[in-house]
PDB file of N, CA and C in Angstrom:
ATOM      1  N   UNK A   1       0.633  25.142 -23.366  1.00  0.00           N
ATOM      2  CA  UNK A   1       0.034  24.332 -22.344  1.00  0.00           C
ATOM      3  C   UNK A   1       1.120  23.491 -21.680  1.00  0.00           C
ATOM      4  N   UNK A   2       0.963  23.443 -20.254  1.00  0.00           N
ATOM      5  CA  UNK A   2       2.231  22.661 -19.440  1.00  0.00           C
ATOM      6  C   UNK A   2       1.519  21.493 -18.739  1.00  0.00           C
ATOM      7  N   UNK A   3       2.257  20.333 -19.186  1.00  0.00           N
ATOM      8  CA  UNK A   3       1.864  19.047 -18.357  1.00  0.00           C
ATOM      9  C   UNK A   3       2.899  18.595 -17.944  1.00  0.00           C
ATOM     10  N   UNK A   4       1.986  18.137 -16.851  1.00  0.00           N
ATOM     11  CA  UNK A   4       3.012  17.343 -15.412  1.00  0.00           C
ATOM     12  C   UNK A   4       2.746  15.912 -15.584  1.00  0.00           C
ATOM     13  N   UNK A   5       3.646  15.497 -15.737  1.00  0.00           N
ATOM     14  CA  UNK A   5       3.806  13.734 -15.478  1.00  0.00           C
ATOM     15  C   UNK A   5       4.081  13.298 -14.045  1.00  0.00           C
ATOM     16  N   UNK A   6       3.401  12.567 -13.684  1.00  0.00           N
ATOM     17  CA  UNK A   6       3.254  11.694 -12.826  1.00  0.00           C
ATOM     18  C   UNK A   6       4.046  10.111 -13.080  1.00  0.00           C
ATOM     19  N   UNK A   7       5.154  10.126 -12.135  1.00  0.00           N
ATOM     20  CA  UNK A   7       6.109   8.987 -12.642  1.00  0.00           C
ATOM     21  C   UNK A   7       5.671   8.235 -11.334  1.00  0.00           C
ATOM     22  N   UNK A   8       5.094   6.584 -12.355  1.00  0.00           N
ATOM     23  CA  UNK A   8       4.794   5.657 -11.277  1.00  0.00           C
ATOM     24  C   UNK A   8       5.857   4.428 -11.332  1.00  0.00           C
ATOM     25  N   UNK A   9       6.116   4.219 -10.000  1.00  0.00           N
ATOM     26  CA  UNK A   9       7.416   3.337 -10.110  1.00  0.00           C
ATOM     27  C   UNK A   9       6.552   2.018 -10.577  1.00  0.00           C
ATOM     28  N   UNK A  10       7.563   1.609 -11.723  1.00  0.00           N
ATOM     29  CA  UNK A  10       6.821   0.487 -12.520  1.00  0.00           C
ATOM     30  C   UNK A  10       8.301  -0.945 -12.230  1.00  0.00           C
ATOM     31  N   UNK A  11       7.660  -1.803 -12.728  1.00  0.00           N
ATOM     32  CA  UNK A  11       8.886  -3.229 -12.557  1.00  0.00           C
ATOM     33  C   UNK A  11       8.948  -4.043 -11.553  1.00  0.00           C
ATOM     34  N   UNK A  12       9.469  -5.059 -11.688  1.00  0.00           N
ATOM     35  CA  UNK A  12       9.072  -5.815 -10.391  1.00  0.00           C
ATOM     36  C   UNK A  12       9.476  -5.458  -8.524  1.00  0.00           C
ATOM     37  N   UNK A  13      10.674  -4.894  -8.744  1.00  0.00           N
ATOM     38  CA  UNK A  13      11.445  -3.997  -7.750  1.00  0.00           C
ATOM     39  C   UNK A  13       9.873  -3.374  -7.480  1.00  0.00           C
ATOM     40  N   UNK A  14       9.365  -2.300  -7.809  1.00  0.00           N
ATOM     41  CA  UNK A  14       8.298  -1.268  -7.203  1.00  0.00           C
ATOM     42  C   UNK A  14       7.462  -2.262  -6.283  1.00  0.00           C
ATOM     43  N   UNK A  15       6.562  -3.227  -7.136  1.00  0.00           N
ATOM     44  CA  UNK A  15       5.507  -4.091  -7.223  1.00  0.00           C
ATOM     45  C   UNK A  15       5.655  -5.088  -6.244  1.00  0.00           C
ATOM     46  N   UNK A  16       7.171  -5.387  -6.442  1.00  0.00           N
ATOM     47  CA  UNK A  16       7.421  -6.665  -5.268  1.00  0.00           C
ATOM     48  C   UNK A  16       7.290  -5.848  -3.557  1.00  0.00           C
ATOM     49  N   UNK A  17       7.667  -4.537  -3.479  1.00  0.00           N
ATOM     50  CA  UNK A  17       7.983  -4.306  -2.341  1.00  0.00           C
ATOM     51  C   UNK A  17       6.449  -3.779  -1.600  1.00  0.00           C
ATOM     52  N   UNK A  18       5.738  -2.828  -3.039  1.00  0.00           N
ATOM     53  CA  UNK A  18       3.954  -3.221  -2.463  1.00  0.00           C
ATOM     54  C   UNK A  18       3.276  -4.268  -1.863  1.00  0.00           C
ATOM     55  N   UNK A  19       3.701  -5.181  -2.712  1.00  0.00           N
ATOM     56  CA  UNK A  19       3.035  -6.896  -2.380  1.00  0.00           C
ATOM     57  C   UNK A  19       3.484  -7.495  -0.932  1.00  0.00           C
ATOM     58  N   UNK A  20       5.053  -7.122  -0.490  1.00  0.00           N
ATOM     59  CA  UNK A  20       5.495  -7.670   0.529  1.00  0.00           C
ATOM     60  C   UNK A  20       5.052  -6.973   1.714  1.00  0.00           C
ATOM     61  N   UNK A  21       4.797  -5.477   1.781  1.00  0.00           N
ATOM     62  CA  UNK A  21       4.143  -4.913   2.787  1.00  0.00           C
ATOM     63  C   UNK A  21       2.724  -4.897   3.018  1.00  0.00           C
ATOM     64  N   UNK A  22       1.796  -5.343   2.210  1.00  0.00           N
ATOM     65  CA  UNK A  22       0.759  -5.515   1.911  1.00  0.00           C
ATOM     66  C   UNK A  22       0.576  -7.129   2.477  1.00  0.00           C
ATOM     67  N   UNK A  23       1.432  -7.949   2.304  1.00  0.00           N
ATOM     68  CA  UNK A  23       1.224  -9.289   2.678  1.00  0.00           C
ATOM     69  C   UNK A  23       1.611  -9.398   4.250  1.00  0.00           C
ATOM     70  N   UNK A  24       2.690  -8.596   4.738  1.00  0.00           N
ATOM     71  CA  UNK A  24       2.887  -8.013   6.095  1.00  0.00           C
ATOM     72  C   UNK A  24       1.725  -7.749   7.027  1.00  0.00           C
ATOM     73  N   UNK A  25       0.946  -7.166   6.307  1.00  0.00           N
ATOM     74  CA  UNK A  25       0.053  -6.408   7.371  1.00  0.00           C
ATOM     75  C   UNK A  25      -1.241  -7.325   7.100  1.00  0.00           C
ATOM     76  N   UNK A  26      -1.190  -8.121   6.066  1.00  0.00           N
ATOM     77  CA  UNK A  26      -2.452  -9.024   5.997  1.00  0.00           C
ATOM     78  C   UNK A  26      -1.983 -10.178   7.020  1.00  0.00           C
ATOM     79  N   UNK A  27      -0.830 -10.425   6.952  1.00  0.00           N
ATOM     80  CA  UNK A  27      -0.428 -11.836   7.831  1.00  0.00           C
ATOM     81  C   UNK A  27      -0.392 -11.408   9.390  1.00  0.00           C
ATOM     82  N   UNK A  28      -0.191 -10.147   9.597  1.00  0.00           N
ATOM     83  CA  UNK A  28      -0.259  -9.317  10.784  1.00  0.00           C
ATOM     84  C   UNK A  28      -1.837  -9.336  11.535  1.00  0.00           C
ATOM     85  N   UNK A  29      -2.773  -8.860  10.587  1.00  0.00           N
ATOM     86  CA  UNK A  29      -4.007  -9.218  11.164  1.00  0.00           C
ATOM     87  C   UNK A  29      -4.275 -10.174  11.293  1.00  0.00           C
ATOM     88  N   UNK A  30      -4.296 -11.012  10.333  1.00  0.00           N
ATOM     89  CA  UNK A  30      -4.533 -12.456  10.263  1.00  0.00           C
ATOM     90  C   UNK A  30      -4.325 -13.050  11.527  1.00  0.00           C
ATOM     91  N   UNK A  31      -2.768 -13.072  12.052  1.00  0.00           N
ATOM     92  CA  UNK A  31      -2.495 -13.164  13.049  1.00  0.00           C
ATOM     93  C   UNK A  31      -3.026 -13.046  14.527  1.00  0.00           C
ATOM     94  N   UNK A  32      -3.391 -11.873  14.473  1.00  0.00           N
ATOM     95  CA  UNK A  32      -3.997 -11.064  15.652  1.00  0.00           C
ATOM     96  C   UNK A  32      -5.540 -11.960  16.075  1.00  0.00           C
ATOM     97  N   UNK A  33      -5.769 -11.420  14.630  1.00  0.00           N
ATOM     98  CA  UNK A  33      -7.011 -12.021  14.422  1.00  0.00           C
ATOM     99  C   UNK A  33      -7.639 -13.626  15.460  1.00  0.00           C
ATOM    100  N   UNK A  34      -6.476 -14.385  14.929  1.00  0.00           N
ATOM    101  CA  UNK A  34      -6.246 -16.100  15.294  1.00  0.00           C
ATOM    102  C   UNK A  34      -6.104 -15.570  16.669  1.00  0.00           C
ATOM    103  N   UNK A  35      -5.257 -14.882  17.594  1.00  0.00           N
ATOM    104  CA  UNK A  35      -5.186 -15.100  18.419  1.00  0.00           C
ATOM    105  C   UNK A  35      -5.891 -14.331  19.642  1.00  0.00           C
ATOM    106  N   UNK A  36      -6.966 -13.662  18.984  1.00  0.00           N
ATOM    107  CA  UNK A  36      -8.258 -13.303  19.975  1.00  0.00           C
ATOM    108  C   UNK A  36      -9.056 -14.212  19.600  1.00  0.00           C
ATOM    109  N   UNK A  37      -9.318 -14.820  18.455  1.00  0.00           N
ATOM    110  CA  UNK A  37     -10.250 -16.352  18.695  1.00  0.00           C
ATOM    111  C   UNK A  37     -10.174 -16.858  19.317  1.00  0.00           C
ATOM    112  N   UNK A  38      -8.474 -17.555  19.703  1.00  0.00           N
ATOM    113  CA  UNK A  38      -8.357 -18.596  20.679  1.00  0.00           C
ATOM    114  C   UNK A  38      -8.162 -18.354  21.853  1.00  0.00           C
ATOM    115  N   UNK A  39      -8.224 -16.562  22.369  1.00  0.00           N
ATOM    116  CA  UNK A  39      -8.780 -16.650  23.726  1.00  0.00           C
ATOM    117  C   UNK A  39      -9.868 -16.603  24.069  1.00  0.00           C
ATOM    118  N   UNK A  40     -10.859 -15.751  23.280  1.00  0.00           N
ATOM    119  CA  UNK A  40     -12.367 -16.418  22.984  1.00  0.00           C
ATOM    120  C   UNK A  40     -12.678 -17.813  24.026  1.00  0.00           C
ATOM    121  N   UNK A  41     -12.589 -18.965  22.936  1.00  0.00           N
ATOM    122  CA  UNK A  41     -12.681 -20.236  22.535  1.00  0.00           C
ATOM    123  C   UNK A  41     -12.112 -20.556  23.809  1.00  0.00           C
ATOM    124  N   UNK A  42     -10.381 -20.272  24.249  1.00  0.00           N
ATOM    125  CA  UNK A  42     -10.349 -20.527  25.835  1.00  0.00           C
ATOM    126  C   UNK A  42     -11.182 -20.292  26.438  1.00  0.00           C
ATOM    127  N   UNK A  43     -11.613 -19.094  27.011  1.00  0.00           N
ATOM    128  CA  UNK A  43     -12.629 -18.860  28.141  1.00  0.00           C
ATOM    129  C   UNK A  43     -13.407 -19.341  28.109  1.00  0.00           C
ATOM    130  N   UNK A  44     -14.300 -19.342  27.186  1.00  0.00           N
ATOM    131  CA  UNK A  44     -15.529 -20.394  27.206  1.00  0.00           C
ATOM    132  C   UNK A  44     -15.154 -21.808  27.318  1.00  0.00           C
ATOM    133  N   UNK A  45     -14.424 -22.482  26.712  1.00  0.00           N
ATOM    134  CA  UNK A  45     -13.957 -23.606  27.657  1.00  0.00           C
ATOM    135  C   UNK A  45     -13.946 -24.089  28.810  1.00  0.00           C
ATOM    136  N   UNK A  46     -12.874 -22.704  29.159  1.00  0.00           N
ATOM    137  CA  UNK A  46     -13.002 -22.595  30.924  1.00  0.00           C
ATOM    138  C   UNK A  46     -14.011 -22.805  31.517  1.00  0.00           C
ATOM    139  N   UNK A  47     -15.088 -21.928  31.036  1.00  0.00           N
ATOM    140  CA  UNK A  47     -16.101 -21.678  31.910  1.00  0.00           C
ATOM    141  C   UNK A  47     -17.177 -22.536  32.026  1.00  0.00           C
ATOM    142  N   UNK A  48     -17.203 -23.311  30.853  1.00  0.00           N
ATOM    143  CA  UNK A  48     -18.280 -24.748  30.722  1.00  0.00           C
ATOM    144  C   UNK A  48     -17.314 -25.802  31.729  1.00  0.00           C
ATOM    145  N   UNK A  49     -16.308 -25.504  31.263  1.00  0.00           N
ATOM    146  CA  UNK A  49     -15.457 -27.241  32.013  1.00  0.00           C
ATOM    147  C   UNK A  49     -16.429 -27.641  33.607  1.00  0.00           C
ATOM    148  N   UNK A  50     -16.848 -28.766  33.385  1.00  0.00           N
ATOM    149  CA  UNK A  50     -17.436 -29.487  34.545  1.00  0.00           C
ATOM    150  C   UNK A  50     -16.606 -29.143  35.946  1.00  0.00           C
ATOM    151  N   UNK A  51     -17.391 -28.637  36.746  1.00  0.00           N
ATOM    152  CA  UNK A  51     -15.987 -28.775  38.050  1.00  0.00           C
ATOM    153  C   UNK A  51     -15.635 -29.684  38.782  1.00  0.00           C
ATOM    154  N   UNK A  52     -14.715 -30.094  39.120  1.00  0.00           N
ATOM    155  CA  UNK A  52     -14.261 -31.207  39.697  1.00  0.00           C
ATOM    156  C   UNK A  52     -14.569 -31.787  40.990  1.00  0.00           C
ATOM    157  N   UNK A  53     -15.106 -32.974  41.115  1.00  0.00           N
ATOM    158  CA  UNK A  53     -15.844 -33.132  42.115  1.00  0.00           C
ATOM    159  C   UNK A  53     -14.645 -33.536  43.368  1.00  0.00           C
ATOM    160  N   UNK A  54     -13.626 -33.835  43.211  1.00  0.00           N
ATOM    161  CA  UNK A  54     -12.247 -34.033  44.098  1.00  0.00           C
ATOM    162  C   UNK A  54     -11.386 -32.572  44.019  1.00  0.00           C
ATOM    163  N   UNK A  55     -10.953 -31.954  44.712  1.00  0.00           N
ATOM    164  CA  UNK A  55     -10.244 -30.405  44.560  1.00  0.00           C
ATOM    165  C   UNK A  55      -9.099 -30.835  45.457  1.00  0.00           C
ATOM    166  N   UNK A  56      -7.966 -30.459  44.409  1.00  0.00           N
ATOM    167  CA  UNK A  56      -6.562 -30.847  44.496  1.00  0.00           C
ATOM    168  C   UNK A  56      -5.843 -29.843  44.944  1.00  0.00           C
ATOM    169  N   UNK A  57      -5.261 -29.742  45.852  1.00  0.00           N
ATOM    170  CA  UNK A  57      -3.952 -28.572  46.377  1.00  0.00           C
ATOM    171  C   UNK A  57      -4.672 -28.471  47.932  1.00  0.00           C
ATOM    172  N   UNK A  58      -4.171 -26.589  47.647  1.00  0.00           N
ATOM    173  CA  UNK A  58      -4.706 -26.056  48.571  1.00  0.00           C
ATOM    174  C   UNK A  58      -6.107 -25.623  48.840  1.00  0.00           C
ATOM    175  N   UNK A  59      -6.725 -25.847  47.731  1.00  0.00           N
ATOM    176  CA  UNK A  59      -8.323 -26.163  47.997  1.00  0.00           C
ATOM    177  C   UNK A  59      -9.266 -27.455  48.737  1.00  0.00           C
ATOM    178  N   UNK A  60      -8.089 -28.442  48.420  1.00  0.00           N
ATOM    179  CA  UNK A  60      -8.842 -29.590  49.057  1.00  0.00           C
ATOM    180  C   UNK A  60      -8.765 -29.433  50.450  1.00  0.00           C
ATOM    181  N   UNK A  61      -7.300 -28.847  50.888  1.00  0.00           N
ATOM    182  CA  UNK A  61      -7.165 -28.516  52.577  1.00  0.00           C
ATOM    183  C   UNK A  61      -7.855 -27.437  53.164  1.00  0.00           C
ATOM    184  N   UNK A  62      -8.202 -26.901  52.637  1.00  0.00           N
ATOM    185  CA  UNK A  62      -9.002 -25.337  52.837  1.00  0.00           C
ATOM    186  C   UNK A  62     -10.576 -26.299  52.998  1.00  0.00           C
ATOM    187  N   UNK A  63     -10.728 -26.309  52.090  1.00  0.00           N
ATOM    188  CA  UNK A  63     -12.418 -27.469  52.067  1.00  0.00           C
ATOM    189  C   UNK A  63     -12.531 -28.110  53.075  1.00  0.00           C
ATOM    190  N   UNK A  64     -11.632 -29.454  53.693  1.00  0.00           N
ATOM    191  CA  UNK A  64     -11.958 -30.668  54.799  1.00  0.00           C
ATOM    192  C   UNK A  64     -11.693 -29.392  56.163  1.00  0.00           C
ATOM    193  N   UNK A  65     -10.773 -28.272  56.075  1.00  0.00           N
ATOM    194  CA  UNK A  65     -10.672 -27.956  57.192  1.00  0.00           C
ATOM    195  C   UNK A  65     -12.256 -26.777  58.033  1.00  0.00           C
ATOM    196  N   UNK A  66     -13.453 -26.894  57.037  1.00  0.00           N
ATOM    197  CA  UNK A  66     -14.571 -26.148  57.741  1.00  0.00           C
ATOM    198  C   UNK A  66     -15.261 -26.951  58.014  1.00  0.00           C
TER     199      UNK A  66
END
């Protein structure tokens, strides 16, 4: 009868370099993650913000001039 071993890289070397790519791609989403919330959370901001009853620039000149 013939058996095959299966050699699993064991020690902290193997384990550490799982953990670090694994923590990569968690901090990666994570990431991503945070920063479609906070454009979310912008827009709706935006879009509630009260509008301003004085309009500054070239809107205010555009406005008095009709």
């Amino acid at each position: 009868m013939h058996f095959t071993t299966l050699r699993v890289a064991r020690g902290r070397r193997a384990s550490r370099k799982a953990c670090d790519a694994e923590r990569r791609t968690i901090v990666g989403l994570s990431f991503l993650t945070l920063q479609r919330v906070n454009a979310v959370l912008d827009a709706l901001r935006h879009r509630s913000a009260p509008r301003r009853m004085f309009r500054i620039g070239r809107e205010a000149s555009r406005a008095s001039a009709r």
